[in-house]
N, C-alpha and C. Protein backbone atom coordinates (compact mmCIF):
# COMPACT_ATOMS: atom_id res chain seq x y z
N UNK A 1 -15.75 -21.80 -8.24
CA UNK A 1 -15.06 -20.55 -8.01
C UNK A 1 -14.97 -19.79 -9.33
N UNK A 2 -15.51 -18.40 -9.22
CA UNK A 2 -14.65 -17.79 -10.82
C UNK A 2 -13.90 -17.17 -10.72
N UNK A 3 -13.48 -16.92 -12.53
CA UNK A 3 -12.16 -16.56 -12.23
C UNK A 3 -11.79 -15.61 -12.04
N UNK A 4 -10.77 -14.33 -11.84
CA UNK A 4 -10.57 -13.39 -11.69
C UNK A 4 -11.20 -12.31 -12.57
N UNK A 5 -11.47 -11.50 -12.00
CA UNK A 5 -12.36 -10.36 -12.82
C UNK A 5 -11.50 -9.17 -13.56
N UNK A 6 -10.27 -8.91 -12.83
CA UNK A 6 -9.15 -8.01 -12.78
C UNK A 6 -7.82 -8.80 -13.03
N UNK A 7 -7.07 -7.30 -13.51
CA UNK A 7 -5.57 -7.92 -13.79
C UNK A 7 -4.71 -8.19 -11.99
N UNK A 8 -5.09 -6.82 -11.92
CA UNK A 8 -4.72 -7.66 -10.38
C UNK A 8 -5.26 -8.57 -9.59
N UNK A 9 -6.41 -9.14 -9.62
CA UNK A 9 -7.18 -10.47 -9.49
C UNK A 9 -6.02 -11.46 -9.87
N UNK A 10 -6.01 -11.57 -11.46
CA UNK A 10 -5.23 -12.49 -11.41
C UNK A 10 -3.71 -12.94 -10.74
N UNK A 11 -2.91 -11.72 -10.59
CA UNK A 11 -2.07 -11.73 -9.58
C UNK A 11 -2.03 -12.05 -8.43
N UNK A 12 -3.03 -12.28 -8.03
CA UNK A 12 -3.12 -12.61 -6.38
C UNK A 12 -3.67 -14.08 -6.64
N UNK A 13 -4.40 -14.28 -7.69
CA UNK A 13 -4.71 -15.64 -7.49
C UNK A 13 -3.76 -16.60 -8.04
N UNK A 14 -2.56 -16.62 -8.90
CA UNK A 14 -1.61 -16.83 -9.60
C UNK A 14 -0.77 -17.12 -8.01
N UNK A 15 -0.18 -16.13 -7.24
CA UNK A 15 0.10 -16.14 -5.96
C UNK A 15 -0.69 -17.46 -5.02
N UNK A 16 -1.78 -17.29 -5.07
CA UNK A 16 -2.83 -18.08 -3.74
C UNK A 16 -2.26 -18.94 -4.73
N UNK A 17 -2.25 -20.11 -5.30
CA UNK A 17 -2.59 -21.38 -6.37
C UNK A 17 -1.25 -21.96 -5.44
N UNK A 18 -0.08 -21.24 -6.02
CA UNK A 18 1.38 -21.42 -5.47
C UNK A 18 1.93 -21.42 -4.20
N UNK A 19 0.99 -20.75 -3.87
CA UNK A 19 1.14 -20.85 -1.96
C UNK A 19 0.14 -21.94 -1.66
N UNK A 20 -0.46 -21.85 -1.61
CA UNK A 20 -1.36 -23.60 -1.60
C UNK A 20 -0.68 -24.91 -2.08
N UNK A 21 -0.03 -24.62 -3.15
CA UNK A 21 0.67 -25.95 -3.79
C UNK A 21 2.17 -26.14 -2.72
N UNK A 22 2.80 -24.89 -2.62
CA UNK A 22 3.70 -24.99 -2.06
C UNK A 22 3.72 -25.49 -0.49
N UNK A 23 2.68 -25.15 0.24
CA UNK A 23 2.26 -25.09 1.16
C UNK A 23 2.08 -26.99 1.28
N UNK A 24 1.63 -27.70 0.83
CA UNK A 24 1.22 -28.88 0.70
C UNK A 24 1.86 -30.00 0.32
N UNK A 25 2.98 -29.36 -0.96
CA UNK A 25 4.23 -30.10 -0.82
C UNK A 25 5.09 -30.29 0.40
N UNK A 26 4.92 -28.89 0.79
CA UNK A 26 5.75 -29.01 2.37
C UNK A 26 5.59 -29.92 3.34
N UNK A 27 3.56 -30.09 3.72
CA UNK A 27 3.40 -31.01 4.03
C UNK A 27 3.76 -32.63 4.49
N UNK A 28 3.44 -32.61 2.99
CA UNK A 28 3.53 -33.90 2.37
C UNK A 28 4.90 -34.39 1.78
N UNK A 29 5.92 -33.10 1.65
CA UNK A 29 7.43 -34.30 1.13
C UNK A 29 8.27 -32.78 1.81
N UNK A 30 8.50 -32.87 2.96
CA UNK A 30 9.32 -31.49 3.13
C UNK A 30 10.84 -31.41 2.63
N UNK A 31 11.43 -32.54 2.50
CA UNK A 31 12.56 -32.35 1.99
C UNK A 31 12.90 -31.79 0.68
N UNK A 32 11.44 -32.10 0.01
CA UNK A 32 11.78 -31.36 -1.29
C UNK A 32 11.80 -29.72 -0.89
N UNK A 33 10.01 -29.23 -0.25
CA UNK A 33 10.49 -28.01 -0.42
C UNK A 33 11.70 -27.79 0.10
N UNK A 34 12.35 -28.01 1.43
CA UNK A 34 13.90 -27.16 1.63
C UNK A 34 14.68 -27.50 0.37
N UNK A 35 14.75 -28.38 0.02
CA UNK A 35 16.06 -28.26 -1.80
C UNK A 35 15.50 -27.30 -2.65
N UNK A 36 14.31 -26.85 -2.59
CA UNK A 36 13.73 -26.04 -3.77
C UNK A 36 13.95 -25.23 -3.57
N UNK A 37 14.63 -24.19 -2.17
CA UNK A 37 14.52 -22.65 -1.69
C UNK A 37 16.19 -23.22 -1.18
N UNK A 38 17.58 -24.02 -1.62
CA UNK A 38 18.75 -24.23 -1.36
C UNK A 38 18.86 -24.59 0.07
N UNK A 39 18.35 -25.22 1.09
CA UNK A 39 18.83 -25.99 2.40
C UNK A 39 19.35 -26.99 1.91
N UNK A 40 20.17 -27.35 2.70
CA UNK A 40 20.91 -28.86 2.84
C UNK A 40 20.24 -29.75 3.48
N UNK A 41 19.89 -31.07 3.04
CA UNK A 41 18.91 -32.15 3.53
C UNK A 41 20.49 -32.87 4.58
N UNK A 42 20.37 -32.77 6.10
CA UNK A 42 21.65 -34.02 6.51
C UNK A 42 20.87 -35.40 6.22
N UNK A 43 21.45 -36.24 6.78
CA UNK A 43 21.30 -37.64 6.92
C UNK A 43 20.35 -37.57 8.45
N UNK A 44 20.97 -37.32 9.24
CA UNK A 44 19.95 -36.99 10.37
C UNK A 44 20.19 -36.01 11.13
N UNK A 45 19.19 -35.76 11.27
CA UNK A 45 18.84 -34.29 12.43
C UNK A 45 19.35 -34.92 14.29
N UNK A 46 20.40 -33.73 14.73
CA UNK A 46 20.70 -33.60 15.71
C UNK A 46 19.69 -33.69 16.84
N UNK A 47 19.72 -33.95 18.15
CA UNK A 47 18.92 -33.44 19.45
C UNK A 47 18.20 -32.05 19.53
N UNK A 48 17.29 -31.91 19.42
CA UNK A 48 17.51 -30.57 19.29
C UNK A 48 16.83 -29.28 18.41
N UNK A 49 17.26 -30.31 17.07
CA UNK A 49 17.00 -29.62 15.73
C UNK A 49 15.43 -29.41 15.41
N UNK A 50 14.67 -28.63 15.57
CA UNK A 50 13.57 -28.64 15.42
C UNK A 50 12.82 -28.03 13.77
N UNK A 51 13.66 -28.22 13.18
CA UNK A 51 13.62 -28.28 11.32
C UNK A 51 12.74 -28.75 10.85
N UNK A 52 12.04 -30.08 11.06
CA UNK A 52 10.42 -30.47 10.78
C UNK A 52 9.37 -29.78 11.48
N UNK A 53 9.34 -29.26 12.63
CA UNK A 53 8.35 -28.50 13.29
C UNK A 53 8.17 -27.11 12.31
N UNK A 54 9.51 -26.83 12.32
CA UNK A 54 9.13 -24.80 11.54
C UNK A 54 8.65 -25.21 10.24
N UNK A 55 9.55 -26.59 9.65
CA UNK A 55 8.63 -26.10 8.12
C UNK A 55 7.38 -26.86 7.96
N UNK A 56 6.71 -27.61 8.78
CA UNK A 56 5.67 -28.11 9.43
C UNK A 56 4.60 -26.74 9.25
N UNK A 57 5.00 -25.72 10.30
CA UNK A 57 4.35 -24.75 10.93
C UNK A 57 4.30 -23.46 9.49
N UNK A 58 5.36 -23.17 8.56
CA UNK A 58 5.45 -22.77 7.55
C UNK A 58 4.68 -23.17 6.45
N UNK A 59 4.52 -24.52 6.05
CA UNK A 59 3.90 -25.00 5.03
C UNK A 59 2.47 -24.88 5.22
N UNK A 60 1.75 -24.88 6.64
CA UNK A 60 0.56 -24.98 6.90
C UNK A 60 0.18 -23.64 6.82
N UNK A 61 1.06 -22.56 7.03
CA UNK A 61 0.60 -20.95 6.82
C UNK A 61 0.25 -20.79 5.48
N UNK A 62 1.43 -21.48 4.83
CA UNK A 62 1.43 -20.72 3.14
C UNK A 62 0.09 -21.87 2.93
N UNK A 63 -0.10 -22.86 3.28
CA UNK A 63 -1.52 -23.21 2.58
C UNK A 63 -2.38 -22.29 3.25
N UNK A 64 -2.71 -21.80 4.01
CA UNK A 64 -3.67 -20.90 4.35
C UNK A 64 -3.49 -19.77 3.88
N UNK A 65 -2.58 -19.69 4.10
CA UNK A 65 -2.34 -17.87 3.06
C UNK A 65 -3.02 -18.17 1.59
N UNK A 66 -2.65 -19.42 1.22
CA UNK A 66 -3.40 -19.30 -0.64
C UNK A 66 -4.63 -19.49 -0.31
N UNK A 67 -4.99 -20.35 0.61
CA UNK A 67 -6.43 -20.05 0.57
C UNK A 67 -7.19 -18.55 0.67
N UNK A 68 -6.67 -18.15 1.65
CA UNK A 68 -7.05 -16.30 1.92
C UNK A 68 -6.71 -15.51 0.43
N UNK A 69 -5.76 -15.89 -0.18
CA UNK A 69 -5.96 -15.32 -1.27
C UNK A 69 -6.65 -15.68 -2.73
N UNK A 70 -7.02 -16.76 -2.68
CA UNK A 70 -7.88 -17.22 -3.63
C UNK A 70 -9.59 -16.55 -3.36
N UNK A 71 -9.36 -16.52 -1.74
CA UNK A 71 -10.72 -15.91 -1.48
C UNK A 71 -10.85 -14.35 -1.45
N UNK A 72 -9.46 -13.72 -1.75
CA UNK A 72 -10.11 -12.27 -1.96
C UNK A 72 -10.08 -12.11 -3.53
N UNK A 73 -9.55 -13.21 -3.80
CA UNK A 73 -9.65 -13.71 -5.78
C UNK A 73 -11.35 -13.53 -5.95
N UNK A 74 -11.77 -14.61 -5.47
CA UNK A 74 -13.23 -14.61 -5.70
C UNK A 74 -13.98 -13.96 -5.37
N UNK A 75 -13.64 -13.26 -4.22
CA UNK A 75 -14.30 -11.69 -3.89
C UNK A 75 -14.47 -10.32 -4.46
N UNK A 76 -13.27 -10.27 -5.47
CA UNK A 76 -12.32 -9.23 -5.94
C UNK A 76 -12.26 -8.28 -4.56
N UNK A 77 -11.55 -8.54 -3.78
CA UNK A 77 -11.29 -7.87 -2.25
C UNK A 77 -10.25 -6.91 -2.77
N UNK A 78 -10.26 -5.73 -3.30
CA UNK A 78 -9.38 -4.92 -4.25
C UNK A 78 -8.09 -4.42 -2.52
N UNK A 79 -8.97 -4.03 -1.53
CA UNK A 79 -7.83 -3.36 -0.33
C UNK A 79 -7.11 -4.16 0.08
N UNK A 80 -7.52 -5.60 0.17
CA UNK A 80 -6.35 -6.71 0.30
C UNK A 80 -5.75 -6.85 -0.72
N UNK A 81 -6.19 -6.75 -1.96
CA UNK A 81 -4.35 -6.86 -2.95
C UNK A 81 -3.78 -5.65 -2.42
N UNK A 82 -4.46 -4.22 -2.47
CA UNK A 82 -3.36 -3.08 -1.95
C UNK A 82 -2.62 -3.47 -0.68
N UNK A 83 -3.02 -4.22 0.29
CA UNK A 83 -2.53 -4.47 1.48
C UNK A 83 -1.25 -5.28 1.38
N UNK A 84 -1.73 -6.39 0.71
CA UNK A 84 -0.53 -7.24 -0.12
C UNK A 84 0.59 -7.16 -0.77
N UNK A 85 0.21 -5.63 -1.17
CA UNK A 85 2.02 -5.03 -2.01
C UNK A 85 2.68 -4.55 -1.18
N UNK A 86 2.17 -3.78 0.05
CA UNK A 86 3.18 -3.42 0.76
C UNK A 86 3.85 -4.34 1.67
N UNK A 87 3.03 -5.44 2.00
CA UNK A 87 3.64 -6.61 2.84
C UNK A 87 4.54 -7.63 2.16
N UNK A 88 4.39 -7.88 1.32
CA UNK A 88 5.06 -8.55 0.31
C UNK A 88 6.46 -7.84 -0.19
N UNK A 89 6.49 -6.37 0.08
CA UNK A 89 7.84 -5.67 0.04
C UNK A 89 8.19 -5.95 0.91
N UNK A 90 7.79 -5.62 1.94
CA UNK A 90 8.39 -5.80 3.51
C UNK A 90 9.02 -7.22 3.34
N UNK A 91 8.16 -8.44 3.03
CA UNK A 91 8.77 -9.98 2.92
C UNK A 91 9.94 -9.96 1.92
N UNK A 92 9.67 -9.28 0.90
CA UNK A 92 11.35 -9.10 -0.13
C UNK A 92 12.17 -8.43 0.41
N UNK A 93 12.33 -7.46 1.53
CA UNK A 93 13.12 -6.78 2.16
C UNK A 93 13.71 -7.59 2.94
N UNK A 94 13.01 -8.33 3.84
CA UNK A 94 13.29 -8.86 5.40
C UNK A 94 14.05 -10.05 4.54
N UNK A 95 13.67 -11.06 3.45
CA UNK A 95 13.88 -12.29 2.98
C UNK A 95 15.82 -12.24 2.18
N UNK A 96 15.93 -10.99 1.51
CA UNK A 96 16.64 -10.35 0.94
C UNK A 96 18.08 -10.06 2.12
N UNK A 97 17.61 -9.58 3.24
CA UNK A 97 18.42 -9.39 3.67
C UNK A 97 19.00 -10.24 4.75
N UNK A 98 18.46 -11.34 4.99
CA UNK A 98 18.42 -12.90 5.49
C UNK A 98 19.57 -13.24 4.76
N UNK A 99 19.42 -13.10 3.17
CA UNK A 99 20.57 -13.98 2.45
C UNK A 99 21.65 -13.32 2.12
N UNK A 100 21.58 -11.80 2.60
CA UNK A 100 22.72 -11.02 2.38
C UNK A 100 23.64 -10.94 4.06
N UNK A 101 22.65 -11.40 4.61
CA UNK A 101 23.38 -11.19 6.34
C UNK A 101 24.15 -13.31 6.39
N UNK A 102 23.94 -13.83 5.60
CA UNK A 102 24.25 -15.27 5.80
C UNK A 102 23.39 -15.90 6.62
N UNK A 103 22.22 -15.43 6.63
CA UNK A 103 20.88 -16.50 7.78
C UNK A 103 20.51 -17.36 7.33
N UNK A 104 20.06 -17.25 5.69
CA UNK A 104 19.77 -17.88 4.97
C UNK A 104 20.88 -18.16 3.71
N UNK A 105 20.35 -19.64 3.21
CA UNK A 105 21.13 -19.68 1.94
C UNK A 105 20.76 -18.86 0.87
N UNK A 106 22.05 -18.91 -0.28
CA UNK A 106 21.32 -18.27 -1.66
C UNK A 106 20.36 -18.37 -2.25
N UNK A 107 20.09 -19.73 -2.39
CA UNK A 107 18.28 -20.33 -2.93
C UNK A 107 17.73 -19.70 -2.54
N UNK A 108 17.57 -19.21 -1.17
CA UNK A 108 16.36 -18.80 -0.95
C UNK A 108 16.23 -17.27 -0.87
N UNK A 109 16.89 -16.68 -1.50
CA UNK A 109 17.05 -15.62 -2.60
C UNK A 109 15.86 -15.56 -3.54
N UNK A 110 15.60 -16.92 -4.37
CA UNK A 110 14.42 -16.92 -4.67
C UNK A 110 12.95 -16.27 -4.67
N UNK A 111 12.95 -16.94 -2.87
CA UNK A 111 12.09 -16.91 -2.34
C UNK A 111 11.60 -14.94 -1.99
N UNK A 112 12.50 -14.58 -1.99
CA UNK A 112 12.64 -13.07 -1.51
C UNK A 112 12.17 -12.21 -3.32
N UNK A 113 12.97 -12.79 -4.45
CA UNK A 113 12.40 -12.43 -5.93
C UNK A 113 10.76 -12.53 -6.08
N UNK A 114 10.65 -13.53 -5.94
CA UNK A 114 9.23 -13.73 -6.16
C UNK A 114 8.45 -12.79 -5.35
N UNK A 115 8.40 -12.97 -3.51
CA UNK A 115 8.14 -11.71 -3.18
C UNK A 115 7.47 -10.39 -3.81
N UNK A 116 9.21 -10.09 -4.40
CA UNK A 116 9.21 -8.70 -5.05
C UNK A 116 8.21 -8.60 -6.21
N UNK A 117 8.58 -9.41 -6.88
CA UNK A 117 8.14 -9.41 -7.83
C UNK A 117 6.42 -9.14 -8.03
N UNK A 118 6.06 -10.62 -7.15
CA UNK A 118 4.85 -10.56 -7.42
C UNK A 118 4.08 -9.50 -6.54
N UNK A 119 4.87 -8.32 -5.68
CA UNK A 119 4.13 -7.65 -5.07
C UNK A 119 4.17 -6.37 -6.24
N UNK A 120 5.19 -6.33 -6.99
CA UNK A 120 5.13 -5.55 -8.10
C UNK A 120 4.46 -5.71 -9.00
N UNK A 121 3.47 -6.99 -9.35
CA UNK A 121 2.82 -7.32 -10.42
C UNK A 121 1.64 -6.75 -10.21
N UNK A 122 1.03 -7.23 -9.14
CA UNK A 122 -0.44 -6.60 -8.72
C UNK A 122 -0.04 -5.28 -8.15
N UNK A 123 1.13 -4.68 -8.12
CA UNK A 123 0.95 -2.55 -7.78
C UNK A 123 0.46 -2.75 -9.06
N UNK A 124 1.11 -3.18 -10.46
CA UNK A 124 1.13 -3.02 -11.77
C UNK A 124 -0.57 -3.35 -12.37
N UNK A 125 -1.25 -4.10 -11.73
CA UNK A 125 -1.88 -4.45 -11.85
C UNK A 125 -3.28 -3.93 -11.59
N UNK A 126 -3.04 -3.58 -10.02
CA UNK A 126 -4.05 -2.36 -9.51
C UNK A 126 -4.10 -0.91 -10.46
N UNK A 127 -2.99 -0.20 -10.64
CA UNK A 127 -2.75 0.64 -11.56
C UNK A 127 -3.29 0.29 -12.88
N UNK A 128 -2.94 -0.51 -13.14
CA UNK A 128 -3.85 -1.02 -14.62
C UNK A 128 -5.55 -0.71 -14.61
N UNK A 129 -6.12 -1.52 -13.68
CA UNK A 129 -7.54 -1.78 -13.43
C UNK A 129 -7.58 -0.53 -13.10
N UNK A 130 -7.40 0.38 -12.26
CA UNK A 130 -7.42 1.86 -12.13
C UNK A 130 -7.70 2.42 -13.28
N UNK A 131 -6.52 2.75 -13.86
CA UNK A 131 -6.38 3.33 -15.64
C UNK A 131 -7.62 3.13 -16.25
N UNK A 132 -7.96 1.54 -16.34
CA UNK A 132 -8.84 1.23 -17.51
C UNK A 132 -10.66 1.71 -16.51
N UNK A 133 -10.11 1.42 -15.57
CA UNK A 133 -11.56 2.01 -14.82
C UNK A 133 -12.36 3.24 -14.95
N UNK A 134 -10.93 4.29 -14.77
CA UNK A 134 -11.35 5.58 -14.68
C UNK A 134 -11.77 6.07 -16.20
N UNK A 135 -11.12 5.00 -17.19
CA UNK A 135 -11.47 5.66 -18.53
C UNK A 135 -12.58 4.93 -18.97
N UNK A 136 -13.45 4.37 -17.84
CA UNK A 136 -14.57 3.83 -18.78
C UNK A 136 -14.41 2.15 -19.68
N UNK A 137 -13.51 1.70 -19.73
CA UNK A 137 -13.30 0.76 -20.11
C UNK A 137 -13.84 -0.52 -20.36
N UNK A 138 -13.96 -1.62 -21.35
CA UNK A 138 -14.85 -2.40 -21.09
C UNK A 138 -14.14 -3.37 -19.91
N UNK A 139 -15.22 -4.07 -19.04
CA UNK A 139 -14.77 -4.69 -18.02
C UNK A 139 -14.47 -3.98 -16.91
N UNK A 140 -14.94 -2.98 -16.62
CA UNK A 140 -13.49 -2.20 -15.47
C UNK A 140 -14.01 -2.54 -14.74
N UNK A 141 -13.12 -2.27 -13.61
CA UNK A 141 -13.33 -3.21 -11.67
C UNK A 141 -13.41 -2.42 -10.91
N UNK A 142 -14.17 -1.12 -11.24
CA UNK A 142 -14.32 -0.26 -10.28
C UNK A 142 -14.73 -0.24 -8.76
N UNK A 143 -14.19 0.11 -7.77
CA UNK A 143 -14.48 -0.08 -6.31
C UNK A 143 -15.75 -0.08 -6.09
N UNK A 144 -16.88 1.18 -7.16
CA UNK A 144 -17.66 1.71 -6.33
C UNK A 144 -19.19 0.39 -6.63
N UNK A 145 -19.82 0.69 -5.88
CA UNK A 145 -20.83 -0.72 -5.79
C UNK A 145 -22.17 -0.60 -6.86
N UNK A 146 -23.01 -1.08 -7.13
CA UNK A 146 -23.83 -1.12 -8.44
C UNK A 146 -25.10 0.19 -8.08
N UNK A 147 -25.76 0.78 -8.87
CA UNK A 147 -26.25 1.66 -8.69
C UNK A 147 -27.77 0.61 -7.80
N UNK A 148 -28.21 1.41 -6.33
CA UNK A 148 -28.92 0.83 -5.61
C UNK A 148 -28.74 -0.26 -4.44
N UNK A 149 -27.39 -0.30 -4.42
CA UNK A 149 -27.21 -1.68 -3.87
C UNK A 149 -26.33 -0.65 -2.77
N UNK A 150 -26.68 -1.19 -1.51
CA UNK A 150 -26.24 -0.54 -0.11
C UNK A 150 -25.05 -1.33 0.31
N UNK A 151 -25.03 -2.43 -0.36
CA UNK A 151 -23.42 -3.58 0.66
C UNK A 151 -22.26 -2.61 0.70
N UNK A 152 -21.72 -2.71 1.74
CA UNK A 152 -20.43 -1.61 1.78
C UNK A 152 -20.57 -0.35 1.40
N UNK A 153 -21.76 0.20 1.47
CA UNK A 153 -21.70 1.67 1.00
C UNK A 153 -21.02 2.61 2.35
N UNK A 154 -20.92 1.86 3.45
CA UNK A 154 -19.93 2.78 4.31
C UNK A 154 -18.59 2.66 4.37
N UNK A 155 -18.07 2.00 3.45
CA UNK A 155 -16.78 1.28 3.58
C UNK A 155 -15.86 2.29 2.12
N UNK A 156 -16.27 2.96 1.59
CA UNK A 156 -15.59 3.39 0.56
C UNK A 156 -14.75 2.45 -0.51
N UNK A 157 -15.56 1.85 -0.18
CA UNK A 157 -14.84 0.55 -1.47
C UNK A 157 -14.22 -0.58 -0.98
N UNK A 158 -14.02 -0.22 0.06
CA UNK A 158 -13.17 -1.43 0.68
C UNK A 158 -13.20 -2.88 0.84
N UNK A 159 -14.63 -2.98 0.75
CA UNK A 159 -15.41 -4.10 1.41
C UNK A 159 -15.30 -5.15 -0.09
N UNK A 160 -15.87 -6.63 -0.63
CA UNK A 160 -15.68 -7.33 -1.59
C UNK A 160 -16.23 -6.84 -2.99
N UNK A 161 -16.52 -7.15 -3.93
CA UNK A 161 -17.11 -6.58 -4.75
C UNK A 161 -18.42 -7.00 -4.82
N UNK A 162 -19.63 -6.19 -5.37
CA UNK A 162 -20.87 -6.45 -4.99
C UNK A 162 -21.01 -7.50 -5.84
N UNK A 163 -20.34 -8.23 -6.79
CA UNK A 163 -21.12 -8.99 -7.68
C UNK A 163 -20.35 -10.46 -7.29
N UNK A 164 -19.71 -10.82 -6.18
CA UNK A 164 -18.41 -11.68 -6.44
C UNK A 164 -19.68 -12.96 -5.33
N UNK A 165 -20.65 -12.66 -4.43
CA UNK A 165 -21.03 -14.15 -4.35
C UNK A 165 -22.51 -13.97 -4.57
N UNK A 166 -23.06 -14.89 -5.53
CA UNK A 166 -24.33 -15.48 -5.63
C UNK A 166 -24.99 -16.51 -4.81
């Protein structure tokens, strides 16, 4: 795999690594992740309680989610990081207000920061690669595709970057 080409590249793949890891711990020791985002571990689960199924069903997303994002890493898939900041607000919004309504615990307050955060890193990030693009820059990650080369020429940029698989 290589590595990110862009600053916002690296943001999303910094993201995918952690959602994969996180995703797998869940898996594999779920009690940790719930202490890591503030749940209470009981002694035993009620009739009922279906608490290993959701974070079962949770942990297996966020490993797939890092995978999807490692792969628009290696793509440089520039409209999926844009896609990603606004959803990732939406997840700091919705997550945020979970722990302000009492749905969730404070820990997982956390979970809603990071969110934010990292959907703010790659706006910061896209904007960056932008900046340095439009001025010519060495390295820049410009959308548009190599002179001659037809892949995505109907897509206005949208599509992966022309140089990301050999």
């Amino acid at each position: 795999m290589r590595l990110p080409r862009s600053v916002a590249g690296w943001t999303i793949a910094v993201f995918g690594v952690l959602a994969l890891v996180m995703g797998a711990v869940g898996l594999l020791w779920p009690e940790a992740l719930l202490r890591m985002i503030g749940f209470e571990i009981p002694e035993t689960r009620a009739p009922g309680d279906h608490t290993g199924v959701f974070v079962t069903a949770s942990s297996m997303a966020s490993f797939n989610m890092g995978v999807y994002y490692l792969l628009a890493t290696a793509t440089e898939w520039r409209a999926f990081y844009r896609f990603t900041v606004v959803f990732r607000l939406v997840t700091f919004t919705v997550f945020t207000l979970a722990v302000l309504a009492d749905v969730a615990p404070g820990g997982f307050f956390g979970v809603a920061a990071w969110e934010g955060v990292g959907a703010l890193a790659t706006a910061a990030g896209l904007w960056w690669d932008a900046r340095r693009s439009a001025s010519g820059g060495a390295g820049s990650t410009a959308d548009e595709p190599l002179p001659g080369d037809r892949s995505g020429a109907e897509t206005s940029g949208v599509g992966p970057a022309t140089d990301a698989v050999r």
